[in-house]
C-alpha atoms as a PDB file:
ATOM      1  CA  UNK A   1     181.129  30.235 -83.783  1.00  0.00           C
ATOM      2  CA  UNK A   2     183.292  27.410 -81.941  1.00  0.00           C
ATOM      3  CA  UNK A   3     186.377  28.734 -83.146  1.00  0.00           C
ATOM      4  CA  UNK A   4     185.322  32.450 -81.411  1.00  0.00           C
ATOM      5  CA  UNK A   5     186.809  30.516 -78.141  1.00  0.00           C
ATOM      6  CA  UNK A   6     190.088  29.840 -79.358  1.00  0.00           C
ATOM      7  CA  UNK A   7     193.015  32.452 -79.633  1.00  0.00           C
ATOM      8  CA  UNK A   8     193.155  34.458 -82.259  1.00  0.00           C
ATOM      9  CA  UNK A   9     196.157  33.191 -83.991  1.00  0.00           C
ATOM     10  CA  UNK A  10     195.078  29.203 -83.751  1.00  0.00           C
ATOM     11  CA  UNK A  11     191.544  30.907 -84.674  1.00  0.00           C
ATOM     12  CA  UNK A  12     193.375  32.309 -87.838  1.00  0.00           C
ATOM     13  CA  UNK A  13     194.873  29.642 -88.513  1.00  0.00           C
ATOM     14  CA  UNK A  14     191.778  27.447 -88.913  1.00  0.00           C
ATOM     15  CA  UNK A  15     189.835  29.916 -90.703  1.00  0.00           C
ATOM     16  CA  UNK A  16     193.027  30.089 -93.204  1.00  0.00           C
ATOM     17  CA  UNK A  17     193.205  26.446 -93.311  1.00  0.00           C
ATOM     18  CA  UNK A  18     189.359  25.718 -93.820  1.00  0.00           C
ATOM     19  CA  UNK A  19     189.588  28.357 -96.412  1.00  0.00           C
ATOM     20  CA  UNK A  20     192.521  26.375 -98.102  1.00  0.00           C
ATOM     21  CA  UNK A  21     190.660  23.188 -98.298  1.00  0.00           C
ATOM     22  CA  UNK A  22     187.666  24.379 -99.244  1.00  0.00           C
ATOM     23  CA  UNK A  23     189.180  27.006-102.386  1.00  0.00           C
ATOM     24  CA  UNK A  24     191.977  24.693-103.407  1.00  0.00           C
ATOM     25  CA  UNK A  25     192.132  20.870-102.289  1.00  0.00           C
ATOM     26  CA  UNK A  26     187.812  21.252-103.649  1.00  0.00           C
ATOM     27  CA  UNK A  27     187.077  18.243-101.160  1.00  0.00           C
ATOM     28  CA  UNK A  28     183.765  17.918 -99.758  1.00  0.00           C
ATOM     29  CA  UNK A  29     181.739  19.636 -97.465  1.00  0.00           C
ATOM     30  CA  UNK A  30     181.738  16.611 -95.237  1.00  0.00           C
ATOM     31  CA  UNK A  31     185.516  16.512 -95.370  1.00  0.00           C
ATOM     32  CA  UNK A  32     186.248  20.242 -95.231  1.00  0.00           C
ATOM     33  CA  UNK A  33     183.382  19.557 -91.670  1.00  0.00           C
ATOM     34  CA  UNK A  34     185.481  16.383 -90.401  1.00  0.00           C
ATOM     35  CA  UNK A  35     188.917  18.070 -90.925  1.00  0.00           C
ATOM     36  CA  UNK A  36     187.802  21.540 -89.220  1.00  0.00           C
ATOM     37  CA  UNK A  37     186.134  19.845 -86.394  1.00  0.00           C
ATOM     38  CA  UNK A  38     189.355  17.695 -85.753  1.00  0.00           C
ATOM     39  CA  UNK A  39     191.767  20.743 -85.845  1.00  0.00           C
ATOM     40  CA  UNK A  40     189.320  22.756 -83.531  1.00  0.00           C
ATOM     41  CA  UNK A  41     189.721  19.408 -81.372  1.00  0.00           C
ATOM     42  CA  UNK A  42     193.788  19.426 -81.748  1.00  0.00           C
ATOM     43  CA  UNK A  43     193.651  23.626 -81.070  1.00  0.00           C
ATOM     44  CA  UNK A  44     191.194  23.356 -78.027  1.00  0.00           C
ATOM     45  CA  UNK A  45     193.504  20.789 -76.461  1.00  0.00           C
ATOM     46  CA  UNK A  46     196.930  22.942 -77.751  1.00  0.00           C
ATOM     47  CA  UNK A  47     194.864  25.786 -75.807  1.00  0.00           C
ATOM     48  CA  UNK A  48     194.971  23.722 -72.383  1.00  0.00           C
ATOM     49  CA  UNK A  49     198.391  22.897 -72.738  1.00  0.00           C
ATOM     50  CA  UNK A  50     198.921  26.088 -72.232  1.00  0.00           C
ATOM     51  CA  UNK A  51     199.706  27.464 -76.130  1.00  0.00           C
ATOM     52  CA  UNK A  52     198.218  30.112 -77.483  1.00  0.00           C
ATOM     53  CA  UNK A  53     200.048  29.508 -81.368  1.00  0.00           C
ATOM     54  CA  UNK A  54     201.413  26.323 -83.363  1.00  0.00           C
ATOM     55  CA  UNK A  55     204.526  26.612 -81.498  1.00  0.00           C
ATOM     56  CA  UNK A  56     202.777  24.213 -79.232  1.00  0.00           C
ATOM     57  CA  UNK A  57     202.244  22.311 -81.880  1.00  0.00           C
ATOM     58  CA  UNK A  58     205.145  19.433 -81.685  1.00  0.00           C
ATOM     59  CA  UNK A  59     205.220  15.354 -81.514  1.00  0.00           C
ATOM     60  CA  UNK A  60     204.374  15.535 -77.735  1.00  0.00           C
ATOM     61  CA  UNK A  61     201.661  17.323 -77.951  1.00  0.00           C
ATOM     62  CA  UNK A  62     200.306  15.747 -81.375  1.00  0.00           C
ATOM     63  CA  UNK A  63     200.816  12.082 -79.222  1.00  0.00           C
ATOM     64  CA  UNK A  64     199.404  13.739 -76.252  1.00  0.00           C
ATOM     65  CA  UNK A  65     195.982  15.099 -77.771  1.00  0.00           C
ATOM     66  CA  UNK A  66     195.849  11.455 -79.639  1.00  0.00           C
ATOM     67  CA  UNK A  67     196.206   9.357 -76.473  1.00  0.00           C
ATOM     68  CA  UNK A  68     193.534  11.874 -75.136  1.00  0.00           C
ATOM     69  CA  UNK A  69     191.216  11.153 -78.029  1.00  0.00           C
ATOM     70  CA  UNK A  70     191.796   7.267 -77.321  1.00  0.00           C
ATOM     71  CA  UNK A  71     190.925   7.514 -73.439  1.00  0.00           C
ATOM     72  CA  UNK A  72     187.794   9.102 -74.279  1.00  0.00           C
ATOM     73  CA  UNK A  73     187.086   6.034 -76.153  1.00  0.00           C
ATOM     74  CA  UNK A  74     187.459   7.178 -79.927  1.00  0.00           C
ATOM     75  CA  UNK A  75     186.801   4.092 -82.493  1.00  0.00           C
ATOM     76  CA  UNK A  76     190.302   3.497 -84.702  1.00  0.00           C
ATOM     77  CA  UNK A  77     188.722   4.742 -87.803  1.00  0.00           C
ATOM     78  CA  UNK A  78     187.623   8.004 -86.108  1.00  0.00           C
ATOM     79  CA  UNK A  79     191.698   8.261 -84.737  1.00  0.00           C
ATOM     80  CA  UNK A  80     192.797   7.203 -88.614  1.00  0.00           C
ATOM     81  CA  UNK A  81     190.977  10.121 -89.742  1.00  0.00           C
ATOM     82  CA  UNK A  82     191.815  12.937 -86.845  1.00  0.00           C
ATOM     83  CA  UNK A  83     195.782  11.613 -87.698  1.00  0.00           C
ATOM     84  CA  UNK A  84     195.314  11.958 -91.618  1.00  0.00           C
ATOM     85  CA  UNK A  85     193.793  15.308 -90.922  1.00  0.00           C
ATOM     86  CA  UNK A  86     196.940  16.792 -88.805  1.00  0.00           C
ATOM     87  CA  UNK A  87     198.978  15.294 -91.446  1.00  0.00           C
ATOM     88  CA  UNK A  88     197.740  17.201 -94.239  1.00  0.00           C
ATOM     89  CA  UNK A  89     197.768  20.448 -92.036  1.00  0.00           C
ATOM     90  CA  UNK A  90     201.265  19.715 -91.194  1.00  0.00           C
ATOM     91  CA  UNK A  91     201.845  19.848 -94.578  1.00  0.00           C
ATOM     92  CA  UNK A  92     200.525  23.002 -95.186  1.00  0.00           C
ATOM     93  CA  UNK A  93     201.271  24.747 -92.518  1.00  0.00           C
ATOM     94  CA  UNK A  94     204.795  24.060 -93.666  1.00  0.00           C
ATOM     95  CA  UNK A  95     204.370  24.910 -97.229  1.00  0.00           C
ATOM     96  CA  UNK A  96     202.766  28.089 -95.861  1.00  0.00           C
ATOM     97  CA  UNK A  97     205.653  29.581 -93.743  1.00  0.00           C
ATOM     98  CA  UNK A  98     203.230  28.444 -90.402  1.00  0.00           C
ATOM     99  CA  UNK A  99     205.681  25.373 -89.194  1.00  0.00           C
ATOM    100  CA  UNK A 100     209.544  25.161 -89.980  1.00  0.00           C
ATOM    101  CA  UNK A 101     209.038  21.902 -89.471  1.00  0.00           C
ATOM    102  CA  UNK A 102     206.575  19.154 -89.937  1.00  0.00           C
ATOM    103  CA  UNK A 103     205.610  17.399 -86.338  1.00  0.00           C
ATOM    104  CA  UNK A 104     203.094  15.510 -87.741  1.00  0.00           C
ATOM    105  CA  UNK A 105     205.090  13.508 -90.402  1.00  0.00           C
ATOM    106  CA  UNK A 106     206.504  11.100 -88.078  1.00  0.00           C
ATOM    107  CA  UNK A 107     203.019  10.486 -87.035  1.00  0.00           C
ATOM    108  CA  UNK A 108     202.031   6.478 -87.176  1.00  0.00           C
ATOM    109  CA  UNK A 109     197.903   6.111 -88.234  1.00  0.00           C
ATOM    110  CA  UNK A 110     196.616   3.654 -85.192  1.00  0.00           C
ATOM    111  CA  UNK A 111     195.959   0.252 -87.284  1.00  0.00           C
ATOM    112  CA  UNK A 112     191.978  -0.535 -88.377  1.00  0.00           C
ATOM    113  CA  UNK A 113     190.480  -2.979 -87.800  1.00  0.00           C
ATOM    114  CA  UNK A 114     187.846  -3.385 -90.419  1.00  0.00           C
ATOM    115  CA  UNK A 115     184.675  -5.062 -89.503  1.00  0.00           C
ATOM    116  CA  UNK A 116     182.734  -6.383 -91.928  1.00  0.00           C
ATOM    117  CA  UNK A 117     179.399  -4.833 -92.811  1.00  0.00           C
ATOM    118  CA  UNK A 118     175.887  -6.627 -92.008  1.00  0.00           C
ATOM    119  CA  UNK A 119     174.612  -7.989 -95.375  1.00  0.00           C
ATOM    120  CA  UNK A 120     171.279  -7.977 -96.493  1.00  0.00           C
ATOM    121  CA  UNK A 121     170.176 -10.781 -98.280  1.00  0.00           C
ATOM    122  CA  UNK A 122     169.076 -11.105-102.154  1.00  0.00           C
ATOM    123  CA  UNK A 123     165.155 -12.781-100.999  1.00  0.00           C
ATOM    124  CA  UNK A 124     165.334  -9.826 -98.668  1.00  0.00           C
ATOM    125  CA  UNK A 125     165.653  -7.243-101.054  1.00  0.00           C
ATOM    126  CA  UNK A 126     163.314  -8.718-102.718  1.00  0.00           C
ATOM    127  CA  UNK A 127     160.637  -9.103-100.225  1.00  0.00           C
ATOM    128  CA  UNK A 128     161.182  -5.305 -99.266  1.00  0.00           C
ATOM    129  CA  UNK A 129     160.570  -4.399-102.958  1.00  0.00           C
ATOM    130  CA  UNK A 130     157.946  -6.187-103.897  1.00  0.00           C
ATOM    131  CA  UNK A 131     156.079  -5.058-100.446  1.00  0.00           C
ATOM    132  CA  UNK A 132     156.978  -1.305-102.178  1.00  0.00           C
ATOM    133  CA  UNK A 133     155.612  -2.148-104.926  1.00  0.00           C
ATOM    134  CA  UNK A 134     152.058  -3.451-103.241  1.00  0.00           C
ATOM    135  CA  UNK A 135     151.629   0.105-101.377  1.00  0.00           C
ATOM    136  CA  UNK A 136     152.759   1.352-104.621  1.00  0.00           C
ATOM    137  CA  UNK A 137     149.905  -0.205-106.581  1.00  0.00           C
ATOM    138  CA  UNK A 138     147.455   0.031-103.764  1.00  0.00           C
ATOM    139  CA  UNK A 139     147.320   3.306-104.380  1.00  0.00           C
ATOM    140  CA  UNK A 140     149.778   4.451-102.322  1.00  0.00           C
ATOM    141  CA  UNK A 141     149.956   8.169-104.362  1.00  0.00           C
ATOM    142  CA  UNK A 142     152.721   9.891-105.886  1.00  0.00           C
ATOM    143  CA  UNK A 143     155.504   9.544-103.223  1.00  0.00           C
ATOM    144  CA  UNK A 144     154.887   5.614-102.926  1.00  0.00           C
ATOM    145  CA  UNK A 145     156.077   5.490-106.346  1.00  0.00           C
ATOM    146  CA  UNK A 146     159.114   7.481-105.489  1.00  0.00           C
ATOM    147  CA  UNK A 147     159.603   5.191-102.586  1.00  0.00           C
ATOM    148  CA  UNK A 148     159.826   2.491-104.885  1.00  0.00           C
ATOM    149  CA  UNK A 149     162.224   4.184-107.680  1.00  0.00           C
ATOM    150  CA  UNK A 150     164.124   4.715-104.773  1.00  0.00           C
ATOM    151  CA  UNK A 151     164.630   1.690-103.019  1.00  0.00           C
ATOM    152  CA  UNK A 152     165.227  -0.211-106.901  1.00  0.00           C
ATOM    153  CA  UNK A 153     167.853   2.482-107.659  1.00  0.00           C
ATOM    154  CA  UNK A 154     169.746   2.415-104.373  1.00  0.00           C
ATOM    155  CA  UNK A 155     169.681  -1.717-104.754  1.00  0.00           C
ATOM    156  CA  UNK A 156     170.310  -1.736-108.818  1.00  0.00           C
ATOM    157  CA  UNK A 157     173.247   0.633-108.779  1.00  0.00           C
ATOM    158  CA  UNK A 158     174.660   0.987-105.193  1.00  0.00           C
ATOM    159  CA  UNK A 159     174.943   5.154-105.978  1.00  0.00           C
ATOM    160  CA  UNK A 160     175.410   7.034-102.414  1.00  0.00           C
ATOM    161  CA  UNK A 161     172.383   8.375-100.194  1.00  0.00           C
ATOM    162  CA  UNK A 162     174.091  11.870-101.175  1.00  0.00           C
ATOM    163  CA  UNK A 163     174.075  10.678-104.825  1.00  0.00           C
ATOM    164  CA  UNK A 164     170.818  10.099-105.010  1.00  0.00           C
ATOM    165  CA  UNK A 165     169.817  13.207-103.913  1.00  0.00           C
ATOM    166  CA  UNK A 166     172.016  14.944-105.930  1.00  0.00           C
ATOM    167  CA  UNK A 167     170.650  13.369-109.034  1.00  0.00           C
ATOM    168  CA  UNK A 168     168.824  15.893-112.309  1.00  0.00           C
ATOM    169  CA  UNK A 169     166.732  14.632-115.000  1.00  0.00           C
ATOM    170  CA  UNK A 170     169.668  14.821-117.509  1.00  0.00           C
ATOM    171  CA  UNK A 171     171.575  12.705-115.508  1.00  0.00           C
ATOM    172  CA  UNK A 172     169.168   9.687-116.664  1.00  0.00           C
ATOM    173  CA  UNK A 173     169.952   8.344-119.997  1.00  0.00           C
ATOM    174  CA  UNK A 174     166.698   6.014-119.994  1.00  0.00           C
ATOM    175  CA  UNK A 175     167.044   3.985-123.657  1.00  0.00           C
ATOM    176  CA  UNK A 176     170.561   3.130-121.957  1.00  0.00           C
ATOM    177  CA  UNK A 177     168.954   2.349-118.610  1.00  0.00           C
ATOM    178  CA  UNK A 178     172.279   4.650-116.702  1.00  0.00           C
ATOM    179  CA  UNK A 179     172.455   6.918-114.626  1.00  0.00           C
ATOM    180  CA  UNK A 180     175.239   9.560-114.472  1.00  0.00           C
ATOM    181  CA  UNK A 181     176.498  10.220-110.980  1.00  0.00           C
ATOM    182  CA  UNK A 182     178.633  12.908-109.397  1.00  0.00           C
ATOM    183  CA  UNK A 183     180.263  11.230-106.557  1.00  0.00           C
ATOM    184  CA  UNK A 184     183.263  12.271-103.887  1.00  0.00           C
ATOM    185  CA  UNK A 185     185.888  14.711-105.551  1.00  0.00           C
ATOM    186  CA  UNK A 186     183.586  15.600-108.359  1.00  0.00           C
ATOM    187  CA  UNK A 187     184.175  12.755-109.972  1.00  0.00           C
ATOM    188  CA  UNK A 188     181.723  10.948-112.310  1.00  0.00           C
ATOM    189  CA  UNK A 189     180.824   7.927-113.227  1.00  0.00           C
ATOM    190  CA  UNK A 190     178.431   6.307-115.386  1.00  0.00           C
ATOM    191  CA  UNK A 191     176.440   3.585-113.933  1.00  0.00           C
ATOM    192  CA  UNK A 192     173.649   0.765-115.346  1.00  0.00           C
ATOM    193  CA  UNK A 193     170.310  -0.224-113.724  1.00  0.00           C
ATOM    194  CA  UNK A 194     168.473  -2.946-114.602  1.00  0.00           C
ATOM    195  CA  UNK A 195     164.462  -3.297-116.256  1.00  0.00           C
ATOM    196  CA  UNK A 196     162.872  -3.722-112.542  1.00  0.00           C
ATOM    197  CA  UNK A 197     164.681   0.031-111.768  1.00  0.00           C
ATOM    198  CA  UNK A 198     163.335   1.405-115.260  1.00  0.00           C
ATOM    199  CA  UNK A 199     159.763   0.313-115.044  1.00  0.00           C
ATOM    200  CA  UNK A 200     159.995   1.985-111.307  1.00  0.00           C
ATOM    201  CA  UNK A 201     161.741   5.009-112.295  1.00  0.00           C
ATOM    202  CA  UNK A 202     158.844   5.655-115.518  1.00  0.00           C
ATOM    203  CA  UNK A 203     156.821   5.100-112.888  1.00  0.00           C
ATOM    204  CA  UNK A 204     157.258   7.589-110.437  1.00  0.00           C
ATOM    205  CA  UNK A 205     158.213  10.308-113.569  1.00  0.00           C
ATOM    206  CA  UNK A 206     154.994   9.839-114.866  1.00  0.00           C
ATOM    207  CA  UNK A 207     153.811  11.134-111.250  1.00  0.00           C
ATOM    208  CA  UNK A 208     156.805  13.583-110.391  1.00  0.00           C
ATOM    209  CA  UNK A 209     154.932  16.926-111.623  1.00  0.00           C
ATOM    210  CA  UNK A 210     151.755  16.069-108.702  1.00  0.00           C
ATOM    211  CA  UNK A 211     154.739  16.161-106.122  1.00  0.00           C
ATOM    212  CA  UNK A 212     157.202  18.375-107.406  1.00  0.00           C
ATOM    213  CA  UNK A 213     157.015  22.672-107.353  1.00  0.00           C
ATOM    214  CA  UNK A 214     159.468  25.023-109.066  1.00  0.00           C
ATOM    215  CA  UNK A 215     162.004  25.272-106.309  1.00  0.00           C
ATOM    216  CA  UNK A 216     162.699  21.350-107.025  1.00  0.00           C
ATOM    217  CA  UNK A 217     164.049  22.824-110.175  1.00  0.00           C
ATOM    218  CA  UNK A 218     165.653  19.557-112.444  1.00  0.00           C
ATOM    219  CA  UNK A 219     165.683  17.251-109.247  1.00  0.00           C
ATOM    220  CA  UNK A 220     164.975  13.434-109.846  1.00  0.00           C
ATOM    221  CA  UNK A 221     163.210  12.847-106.624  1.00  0.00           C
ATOM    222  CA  UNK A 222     161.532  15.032-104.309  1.00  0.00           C
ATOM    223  CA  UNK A 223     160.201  15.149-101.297  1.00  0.00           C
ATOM    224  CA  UNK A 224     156.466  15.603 -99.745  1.00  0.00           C
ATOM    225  CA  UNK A 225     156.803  19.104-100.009  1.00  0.00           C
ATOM    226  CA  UNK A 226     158.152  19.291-103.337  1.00  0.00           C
ATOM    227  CA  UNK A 227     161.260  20.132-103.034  1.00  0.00           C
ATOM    228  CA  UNK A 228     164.581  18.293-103.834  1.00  0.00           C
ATOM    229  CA  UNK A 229     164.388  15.337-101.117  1.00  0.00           C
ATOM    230  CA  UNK A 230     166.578  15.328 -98.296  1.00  0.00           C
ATOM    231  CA  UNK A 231     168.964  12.451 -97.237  1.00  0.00           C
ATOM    232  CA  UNK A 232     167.268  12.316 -94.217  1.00  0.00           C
ATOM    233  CA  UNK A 233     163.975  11.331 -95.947  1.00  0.00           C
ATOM    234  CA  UNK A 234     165.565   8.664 -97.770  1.00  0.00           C
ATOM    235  CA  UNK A 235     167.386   6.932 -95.061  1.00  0.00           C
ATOM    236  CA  UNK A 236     163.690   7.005 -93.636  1.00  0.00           C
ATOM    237  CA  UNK A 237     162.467   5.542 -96.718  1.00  0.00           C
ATOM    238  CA  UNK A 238     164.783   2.338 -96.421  1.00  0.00           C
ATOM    239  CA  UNK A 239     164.738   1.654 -92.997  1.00  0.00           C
ATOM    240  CA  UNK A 240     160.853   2.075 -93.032  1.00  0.00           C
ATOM    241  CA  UNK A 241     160.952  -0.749 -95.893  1.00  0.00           C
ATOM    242  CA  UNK A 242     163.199  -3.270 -94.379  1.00  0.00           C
ATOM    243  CA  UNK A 243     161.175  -3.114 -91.463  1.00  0.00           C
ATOM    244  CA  UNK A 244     158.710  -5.160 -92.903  1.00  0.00           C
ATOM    245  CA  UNK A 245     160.741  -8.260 -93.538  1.00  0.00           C
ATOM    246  CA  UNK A 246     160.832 -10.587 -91.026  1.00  0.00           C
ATOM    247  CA  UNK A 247     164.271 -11.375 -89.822  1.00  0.00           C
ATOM    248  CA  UNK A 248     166.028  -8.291 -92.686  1.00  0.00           C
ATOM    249  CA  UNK A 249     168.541  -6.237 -90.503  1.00  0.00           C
ATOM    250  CA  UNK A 250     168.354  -2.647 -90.014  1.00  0.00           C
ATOM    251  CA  UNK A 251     169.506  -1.152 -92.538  1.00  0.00           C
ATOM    252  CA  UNK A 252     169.735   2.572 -94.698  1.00  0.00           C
ATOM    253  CA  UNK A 253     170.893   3.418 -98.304  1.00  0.00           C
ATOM    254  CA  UNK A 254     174.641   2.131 -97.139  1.00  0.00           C
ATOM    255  CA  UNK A 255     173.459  -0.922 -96.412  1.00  0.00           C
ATOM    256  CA  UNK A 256     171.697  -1.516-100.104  1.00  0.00           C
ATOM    257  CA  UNK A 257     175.013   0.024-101.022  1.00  0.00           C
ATOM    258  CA  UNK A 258     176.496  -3.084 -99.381  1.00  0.00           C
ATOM    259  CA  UNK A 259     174.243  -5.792-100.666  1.00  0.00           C
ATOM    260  CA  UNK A 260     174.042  -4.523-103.909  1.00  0.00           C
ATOM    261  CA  UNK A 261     177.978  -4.675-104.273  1.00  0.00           C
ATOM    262  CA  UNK A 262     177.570  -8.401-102.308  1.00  0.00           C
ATOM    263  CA  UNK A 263     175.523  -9.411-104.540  1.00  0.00           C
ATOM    264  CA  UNK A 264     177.423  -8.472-107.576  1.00  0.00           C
ATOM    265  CA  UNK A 265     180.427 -10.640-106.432  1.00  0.00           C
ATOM    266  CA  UNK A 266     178.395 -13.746-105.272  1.00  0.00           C
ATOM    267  CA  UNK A 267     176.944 -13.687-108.570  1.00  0.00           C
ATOM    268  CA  UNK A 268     180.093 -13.451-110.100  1.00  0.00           C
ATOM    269  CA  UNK A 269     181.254  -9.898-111.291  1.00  0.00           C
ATOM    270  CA  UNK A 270     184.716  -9.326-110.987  1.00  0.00           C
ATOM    271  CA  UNK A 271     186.414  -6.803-108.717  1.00  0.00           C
ATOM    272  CA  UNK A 272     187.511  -4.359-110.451  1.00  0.00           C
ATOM    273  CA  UNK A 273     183.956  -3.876-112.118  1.00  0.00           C
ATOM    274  CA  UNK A 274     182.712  -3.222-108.919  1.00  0.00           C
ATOM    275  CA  UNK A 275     184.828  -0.804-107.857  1.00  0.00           C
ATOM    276  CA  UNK A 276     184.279   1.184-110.809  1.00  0.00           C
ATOM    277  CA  UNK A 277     180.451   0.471-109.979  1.00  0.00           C
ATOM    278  CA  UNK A 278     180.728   2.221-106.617  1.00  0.00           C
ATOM    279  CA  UNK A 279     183.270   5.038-107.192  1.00  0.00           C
ATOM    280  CA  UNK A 280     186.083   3.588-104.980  1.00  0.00           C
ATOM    281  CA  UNK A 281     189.108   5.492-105.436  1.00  0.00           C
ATOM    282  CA  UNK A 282     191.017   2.108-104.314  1.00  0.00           C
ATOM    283  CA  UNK A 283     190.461  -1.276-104.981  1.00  0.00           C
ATOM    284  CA  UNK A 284     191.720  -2.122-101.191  1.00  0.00           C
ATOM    285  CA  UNK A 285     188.073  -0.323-100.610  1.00  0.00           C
ATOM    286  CA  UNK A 286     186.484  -2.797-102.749  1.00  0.00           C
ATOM    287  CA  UNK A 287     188.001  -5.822-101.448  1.00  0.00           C
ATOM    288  CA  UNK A 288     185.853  -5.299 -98.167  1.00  0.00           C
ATOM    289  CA  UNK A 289     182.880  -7.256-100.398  1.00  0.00           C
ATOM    290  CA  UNK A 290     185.394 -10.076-100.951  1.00  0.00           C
ATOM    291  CA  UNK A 291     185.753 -10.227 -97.140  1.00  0.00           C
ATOM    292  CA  UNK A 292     181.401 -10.731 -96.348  1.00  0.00           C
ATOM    293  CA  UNK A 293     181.597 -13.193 -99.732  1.00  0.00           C
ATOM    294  CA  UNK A 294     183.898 -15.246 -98.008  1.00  0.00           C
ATOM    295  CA  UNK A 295     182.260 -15.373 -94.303  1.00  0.00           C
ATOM    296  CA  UNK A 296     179.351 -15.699 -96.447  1.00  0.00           C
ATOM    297  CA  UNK A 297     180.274 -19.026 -98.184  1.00  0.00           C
ATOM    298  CA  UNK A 298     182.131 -20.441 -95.075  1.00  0.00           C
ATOM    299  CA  UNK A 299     178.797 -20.217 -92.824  1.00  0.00           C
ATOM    300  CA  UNK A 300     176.870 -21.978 -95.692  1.00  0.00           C
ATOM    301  CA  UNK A 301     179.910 -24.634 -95.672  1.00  0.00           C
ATOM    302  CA  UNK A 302     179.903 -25.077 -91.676  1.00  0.00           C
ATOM    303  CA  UNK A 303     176.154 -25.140 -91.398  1.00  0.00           C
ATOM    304  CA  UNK A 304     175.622 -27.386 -94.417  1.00  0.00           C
ATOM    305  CA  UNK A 305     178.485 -29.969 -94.800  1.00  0.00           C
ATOM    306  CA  UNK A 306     179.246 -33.047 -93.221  1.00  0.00           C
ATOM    307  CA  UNK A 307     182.875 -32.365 -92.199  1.00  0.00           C
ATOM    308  CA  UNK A 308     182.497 -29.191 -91.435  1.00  0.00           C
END
């Protein structure tokens, strides 16, 4: 392991900490990977200042390994995140007799800058599905319907790439057209799909059992070999049908994500029902959408009116 190459108290220590966040804080396995991978970073670079325990660890050094991180041309949201993370192992290392005192609580989170997301737009979604749904009826087999119940649910409910995957049979309540979803914290939510997504997902049901083997167990879609798909597949699967529409950007699941949540707001959904829509913790998340909208409706108005 990495963390074999650090000393063995700081090596400890991040064992003990990983441990921490993985027993108590229940975060996800992406942010238990993120957060370990930054404090190996912060450790490694304690280690060539010459420490070989946290009593290296002070504002200096925390300033030191961040200025590092921004010379080797780390984005601002990849510095938010490595600060947040120190933060919250200040925290416990105090709490856990590690630190007497905090030196990352005077730390100051480098500003974001948040760029807005490319945008796919509503003919284009619809050109990619109904191509889908050609190979589908061409006799494209069993996984050309999934393609397609995949491509309307990422676009009808904006659920998460890891959502999706994560999705059981009794998670769809199909007279209600929802589907139940167990998004970031464990959290769930309850979210609608239109008739387009129900006539897709029958579709590719009615099929599952020629794809599907008993190691797939309850899983809504699989893959070619049967088993539970894989994200990777299904970021394949999108980009693979936005390729061919002329002029549609390059997108994956985020990106339906995106225009689904667009969408919603240009067609005149409020904000707070779209947060609840895409499991947003905060509404400031949300507000991103309002943000495309906007550039949205002032490149119609500069291309289109007189006075522009």
């Amino acid at each position: 392991m990495e963390s074999d190459v650090l000393p063995p108290v700081l090596r400890q220590t991040l064992d003990d900490y990983v441990d921490h966040l993985t027993r108590d804080r229940d975060v996800s396995e992406h942010t238990v990977r993120a957060y370990r991978g930054d404090l190996f970073d912060l450790f490694a670079h304690l280690q060539r200042l010459g420490a070989d325990d946290l009593s290296g660890l002070t504002v200096r050094s925390l300033r030191s390994w961040l200025a590092n991180q921004q010379t080797r041309g780390r984005a601002r949201g990849t510095l938010q995140r490595r600060t947040a993370a120190v933060r919250v192992f200040g925290r416990w290392a105090v709490q856990t007799g590690r630190l007497t005192e905090d030196p990352a609580a005077g730390l100051r989170s480098p500003k974001r800058v948040r760029s807005l997301p490319p945008t796919l737009e509503s003919a284009d979604a619809a050109a990619m599905l109904a191509e889908a749904l050609t190979v589908a009826a061409e006799g494209g087999g069993p996984s050309a319907d999934r393609d397609v119940a995949i491509l309307e649910l990422l676009y009808a409910t904006g659920i998460r790439v890891s959502e999706l995957c994560g999705l059981d049979l009794g998670d769809l309540a199909e007279g209600r057209q929802t589907v139940r979803v167990l998004g970031k914290g464990n959290k769930q939510r309850t979210v609608p799909y239109g008739n387009p997504a129900a006539r897709a997902l029958n579709a590719w049901l009615a099929v599952r059992g020629q794809l599907a083997v008993p190691e797939a167990g309850a899983a809504v879609f699989v893959g070619d070999r049967g088993k539970r798909i894989d994200q990777r597949v299904v970021r394949r699967i999108v980009h693979r049908a936005l390729r061919v529409v002329d002029g549609a950007p390059d997108l994956g699941p985020h990106g339906l994500r995106h225009a689904m949540a667009t969408h919603l707001l240009e067609g005149g959904a409020d904000l707070r029902s779209v947060q609840e829509l895409l499991g947003h913790a905060s509404l400031a998340t949300t507000q991103i959408y309002t943000h495309v909208s906007d550039a949205r409706l002032r490149a119609a108005f500069q291309q289109a009116h007189p006075r522009a």
